[in-house]
N, C-alpha and C. Protein backbone atom coordinates (compact mmCIF):
# COMPACT_ATOMS: atom_id res chain seq x y z
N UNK A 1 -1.96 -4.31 35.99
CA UNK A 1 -2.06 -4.75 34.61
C UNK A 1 -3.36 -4.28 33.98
N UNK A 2 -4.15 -4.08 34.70
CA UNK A 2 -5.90 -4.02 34.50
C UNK A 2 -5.52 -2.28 33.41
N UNK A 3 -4.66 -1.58 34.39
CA UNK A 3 -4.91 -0.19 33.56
C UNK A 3 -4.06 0.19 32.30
N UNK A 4 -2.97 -0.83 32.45
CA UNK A 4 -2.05 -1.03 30.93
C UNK A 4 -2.63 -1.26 30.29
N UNK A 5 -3.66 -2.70 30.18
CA UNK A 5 -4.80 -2.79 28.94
C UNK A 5 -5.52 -1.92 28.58
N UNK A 6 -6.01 -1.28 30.04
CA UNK A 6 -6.82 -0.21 29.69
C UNK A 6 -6.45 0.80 28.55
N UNK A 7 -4.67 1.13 28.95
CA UNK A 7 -4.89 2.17 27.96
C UNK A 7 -4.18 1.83 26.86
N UNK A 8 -4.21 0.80 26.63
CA UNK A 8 -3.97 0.03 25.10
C UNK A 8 -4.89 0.17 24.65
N UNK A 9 -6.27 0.14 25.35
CA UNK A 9 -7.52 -0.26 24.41
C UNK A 9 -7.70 1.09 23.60
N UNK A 10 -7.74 2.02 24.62
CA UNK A 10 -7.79 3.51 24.60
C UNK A 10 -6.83 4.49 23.50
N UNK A 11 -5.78 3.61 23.33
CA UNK A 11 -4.78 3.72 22.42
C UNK A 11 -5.47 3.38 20.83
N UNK A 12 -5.50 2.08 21.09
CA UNK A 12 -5.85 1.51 20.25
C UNK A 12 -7.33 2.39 19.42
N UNK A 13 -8.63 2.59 20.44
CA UNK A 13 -9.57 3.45 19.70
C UNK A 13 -9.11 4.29 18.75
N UNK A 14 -8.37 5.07 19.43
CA UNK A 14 -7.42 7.03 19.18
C UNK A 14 -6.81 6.37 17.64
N UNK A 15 -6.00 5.35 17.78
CA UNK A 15 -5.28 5.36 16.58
C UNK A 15 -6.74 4.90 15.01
N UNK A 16 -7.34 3.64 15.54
CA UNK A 16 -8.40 3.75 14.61
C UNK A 16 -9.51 4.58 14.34
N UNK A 17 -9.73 5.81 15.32
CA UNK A 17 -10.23 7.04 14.74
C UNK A 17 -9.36 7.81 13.74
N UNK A 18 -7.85 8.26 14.24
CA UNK A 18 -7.52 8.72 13.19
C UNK A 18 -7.20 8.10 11.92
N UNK A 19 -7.33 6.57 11.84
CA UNK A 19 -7.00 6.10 10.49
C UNK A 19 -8.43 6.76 9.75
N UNK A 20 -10.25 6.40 10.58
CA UNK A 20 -10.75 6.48 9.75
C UNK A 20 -10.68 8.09 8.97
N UNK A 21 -10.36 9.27 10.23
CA UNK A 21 -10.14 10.39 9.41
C UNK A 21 -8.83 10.60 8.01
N UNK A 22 -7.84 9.87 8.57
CA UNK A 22 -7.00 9.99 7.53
C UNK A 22 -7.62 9.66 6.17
N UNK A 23 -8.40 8.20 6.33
CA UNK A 23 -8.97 7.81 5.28
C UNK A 23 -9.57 8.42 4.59
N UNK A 24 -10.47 9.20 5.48
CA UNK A 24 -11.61 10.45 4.61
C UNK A 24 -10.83 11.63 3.91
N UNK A 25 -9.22 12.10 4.46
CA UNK A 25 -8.76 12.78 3.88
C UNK A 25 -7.85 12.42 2.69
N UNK A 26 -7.89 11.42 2.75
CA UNK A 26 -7.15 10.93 1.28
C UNK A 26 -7.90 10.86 0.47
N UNK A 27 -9.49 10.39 0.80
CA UNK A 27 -10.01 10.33 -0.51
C UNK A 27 -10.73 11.62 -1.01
N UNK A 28 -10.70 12.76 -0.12
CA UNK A 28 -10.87 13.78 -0.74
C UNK A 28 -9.67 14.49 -1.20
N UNK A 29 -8.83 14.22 -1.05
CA UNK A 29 -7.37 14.64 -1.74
C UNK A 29 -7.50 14.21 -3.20
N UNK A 30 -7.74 12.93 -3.04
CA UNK A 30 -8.03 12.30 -4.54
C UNK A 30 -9.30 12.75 -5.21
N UNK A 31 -9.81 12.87 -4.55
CA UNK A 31 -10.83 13.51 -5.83
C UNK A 31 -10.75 15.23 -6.27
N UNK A 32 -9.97 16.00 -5.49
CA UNK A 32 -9.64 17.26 -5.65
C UNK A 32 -8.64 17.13 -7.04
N UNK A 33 -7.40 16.57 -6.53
CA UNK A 33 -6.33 15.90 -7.38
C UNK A 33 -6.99 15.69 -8.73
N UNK A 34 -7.58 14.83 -9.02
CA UNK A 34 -8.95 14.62 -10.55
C UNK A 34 -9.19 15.56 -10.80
N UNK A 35 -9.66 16.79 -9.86
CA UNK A 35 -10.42 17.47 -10.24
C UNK A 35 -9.65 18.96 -11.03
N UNK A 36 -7.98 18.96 -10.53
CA UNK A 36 -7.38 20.23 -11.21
C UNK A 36 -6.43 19.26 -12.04
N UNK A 37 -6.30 17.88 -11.88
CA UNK A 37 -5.34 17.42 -13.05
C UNK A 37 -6.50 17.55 -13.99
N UNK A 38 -7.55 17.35 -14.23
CA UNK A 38 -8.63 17.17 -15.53
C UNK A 38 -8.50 18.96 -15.77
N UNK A 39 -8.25 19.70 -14.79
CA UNK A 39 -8.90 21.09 -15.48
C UNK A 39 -7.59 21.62 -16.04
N UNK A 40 -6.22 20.99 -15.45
CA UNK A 40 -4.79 21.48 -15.99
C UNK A 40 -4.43 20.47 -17.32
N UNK A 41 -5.07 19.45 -17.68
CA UNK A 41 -5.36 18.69 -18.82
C UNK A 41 -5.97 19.96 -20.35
N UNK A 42 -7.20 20.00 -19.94
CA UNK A 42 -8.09 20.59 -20.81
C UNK A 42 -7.57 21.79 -20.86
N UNK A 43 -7.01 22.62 -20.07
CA UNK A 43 -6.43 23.82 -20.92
C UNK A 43 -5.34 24.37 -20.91
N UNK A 44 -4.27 23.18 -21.06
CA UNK A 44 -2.62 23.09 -20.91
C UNK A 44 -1.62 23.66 -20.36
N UNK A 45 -2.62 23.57 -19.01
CA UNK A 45 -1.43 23.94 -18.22
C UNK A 45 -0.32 23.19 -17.41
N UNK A 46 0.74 23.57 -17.24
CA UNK A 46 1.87 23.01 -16.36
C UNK A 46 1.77 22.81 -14.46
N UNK A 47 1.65 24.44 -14.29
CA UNK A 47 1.32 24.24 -13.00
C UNK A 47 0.19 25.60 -12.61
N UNK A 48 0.25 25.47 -11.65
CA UNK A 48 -0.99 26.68 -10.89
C UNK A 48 -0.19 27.26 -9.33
N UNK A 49 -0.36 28.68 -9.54
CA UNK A 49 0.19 29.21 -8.12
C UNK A 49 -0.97 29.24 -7.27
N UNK A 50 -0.22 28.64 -5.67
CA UNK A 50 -1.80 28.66 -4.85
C UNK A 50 -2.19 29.96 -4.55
N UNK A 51 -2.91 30.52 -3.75
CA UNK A 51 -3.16 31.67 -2.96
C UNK A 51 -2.29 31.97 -1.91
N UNK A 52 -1.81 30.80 -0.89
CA UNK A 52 -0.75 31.42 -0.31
C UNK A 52 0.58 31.95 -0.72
N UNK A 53 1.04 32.08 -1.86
CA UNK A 53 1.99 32.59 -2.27
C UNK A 53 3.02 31.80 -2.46
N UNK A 54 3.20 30.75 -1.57
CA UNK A 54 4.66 30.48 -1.24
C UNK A 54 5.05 28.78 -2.29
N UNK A 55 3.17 28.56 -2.71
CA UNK A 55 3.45 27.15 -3.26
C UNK A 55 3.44 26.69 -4.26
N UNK A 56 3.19 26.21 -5.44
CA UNK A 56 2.84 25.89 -6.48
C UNK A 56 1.92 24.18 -6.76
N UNK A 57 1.51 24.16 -7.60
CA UNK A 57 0.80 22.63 -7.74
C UNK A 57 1.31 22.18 -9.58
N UNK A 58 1.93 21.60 -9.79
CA UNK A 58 2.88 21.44 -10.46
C UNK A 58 2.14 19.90 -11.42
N UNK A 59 2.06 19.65 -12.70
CA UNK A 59 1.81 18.69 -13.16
C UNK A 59 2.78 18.01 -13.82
N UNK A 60 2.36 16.52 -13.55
CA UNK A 60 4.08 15.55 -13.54
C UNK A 60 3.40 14.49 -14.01
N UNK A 61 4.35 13.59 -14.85
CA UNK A 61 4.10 12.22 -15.54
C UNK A 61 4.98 11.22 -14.40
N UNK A 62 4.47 10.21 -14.25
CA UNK A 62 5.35 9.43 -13.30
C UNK A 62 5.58 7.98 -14.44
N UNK A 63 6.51 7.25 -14.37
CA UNK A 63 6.56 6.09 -14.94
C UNK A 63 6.84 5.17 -14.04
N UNK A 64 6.25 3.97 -13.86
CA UNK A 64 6.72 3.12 -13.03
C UNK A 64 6.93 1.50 -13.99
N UNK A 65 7.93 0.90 -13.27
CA UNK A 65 7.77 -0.42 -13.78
C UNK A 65 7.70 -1.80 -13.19
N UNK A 66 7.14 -2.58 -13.53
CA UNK A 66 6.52 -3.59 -12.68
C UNK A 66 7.42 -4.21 -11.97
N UNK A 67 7.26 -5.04 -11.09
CA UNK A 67 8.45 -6.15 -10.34
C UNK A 67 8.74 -7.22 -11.27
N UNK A 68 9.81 -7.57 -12.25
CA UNK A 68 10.49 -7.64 -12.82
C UNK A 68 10.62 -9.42 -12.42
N UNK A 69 11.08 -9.73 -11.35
CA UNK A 69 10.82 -10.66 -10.61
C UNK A 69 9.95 -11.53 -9.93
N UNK A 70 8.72 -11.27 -10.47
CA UNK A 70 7.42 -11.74 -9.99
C UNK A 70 7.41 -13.19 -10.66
N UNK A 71 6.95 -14.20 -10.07
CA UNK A 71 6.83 -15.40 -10.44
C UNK A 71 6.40 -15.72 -11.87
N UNK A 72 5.66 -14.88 -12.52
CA UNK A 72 5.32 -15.31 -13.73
C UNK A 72 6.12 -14.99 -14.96
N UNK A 73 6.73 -13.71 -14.34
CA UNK A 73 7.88 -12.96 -15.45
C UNK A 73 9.53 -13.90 -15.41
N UNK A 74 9.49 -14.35 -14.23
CA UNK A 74 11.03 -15.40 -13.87
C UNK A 74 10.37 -16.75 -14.79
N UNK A 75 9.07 -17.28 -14.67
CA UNK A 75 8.85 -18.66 -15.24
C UNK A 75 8.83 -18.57 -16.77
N UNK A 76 7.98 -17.07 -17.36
CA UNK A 76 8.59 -17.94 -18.93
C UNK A 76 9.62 -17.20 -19.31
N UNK A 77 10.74 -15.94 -18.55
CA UNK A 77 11.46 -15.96 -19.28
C UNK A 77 12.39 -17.21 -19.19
N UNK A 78 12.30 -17.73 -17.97
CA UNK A 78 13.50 -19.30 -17.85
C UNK A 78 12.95 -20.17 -18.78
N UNK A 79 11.72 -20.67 -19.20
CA UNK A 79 11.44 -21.19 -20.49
C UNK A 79 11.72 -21.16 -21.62
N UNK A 80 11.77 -19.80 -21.83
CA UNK A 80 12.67 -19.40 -23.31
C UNK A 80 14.20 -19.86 -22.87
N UNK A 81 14.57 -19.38 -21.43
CA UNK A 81 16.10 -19.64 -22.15
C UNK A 81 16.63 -21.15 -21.54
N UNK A 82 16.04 -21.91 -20.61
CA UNK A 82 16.29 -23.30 -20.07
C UNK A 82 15.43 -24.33 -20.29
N UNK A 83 14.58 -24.55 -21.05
CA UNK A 83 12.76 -25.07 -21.21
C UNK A 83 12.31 -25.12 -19.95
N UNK A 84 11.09 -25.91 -20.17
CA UNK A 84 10.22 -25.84 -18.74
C UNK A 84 10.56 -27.25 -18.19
N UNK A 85 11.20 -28.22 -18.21
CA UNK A 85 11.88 -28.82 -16.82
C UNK A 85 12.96 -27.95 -16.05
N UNK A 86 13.64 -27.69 -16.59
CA UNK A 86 14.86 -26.95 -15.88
C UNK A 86 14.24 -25.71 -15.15
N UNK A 87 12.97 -24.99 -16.18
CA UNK A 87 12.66 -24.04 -15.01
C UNK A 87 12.07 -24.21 -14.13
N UNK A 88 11.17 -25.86 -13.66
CA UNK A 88 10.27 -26.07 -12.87
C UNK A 88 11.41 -26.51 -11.65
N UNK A 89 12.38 -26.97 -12.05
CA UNK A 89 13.87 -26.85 -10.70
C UNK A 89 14.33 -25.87 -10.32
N UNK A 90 14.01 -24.71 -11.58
CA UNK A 90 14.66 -23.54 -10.76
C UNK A 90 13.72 -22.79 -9.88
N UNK A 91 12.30 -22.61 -10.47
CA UNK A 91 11.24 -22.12 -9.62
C UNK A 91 11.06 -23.11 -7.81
N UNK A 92 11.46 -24.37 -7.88
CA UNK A 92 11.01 -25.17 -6.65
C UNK A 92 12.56 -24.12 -5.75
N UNK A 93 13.68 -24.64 -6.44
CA UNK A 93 15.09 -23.82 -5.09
C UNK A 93 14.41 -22.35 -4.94
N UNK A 94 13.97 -21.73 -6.57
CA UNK A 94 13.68 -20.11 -5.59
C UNK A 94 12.81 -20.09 -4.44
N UNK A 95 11.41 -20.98 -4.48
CA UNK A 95 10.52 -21.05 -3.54
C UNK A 95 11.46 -21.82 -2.03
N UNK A 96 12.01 -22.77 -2.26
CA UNK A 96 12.87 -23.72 -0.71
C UNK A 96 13.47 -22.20 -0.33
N UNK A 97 14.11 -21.50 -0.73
CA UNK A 97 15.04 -20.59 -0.20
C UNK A 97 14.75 -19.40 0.21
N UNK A 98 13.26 -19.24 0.12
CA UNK A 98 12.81 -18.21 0.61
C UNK A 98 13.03 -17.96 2.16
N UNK A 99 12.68 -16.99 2.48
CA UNK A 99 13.21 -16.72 4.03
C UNK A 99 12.00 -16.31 4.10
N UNK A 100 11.49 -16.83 5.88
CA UNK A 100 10.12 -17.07 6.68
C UNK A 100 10.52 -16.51 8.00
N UNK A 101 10.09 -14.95 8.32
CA UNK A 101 10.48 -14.45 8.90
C UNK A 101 8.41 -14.26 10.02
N UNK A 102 9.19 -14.35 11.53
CA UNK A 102 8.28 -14.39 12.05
C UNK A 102 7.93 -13.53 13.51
N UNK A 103 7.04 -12.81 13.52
CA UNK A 103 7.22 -11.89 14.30
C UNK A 103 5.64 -12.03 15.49
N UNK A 104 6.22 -11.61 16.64
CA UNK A 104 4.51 -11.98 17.69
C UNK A 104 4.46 -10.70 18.27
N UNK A 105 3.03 -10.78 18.54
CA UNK A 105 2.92 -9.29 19.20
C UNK A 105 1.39 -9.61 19.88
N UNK A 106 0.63 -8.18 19.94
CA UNK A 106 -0.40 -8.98 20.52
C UNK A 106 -1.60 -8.11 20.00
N UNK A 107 -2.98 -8.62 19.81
CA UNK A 107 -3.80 -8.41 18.73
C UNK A 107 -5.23 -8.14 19.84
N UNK A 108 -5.95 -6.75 19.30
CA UNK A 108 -7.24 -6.38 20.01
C UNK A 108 -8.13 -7.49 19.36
N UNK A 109 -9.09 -8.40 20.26
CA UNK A 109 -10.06 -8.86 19.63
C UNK A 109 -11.47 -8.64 20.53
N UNK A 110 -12.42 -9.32 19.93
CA UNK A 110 -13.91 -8.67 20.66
C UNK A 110 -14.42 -9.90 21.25
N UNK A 111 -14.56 -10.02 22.53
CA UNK A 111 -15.28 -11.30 23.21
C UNK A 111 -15.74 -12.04 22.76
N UNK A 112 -15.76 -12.94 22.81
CA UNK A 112 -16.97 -14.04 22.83
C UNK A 112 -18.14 -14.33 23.84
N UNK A 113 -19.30 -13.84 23.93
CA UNK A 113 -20.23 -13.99 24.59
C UNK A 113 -20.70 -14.99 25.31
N UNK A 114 -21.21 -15.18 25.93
CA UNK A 114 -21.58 -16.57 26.51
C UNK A 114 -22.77 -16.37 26.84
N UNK A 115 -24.04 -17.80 26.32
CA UNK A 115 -25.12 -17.30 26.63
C UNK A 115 -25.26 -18.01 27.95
N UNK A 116 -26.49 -18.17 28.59
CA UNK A 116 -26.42 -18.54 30.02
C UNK A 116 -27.94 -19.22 29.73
């Protein structure tokens, strides 16, 4: 058992090294990203061919829309259309009926020392 942990732990390092590199590469993605959407902004362009030939970098509008269903958007539209007793019954069943889903596993933590 001694060397299963072992190489959980060992696992475990490997994977939080590469998060912190991933991390570093996203945020230089993002600031590259700023840096040709601002320059394809200012002098209207659509897209840009890379140097390797084969790719393009393409500028796009995205729209997104919020969760629709979020507790505050369900409470006053049920106000407008049931007042606020009826919606404070309907907000308590949405909350009872939620589903509480529960999962175990097992978690790296760092000693506790003991002084002597």
């Amino acid at each position: 058992m001694d060397n299963t942990v072992k190489t959980f732990t060992e696992i475990d390092d490997e994977i939080n090294r590469m998060r912190h590199e991933i991390k570093t590469l996203r945020s230089n993605k993002v600031s590259l990203e700023c840096d040709i959407s601002s320059h394809m902004n200012s002098n209207q362009i659509e897209e840009i061919d890379c140097p390797d030939e084969t790719t393009k970098v393409k500028k796009y509008t995205k729209k997104s829309i919020s969760n629709v269903y979020k507790k505050e958007n369900v409470e006053s539209c049920s106000i407008l259309l049931f007042g606020e007793d009826r919606t404070n019954a309907l907000l308590k069943m949405i909350e009872d009926k939620k589903e509480v889903r529960e999962s175990t596993g097992i978690k790296r933590m760092k000693r506790q020392r003991t002084t002597k």
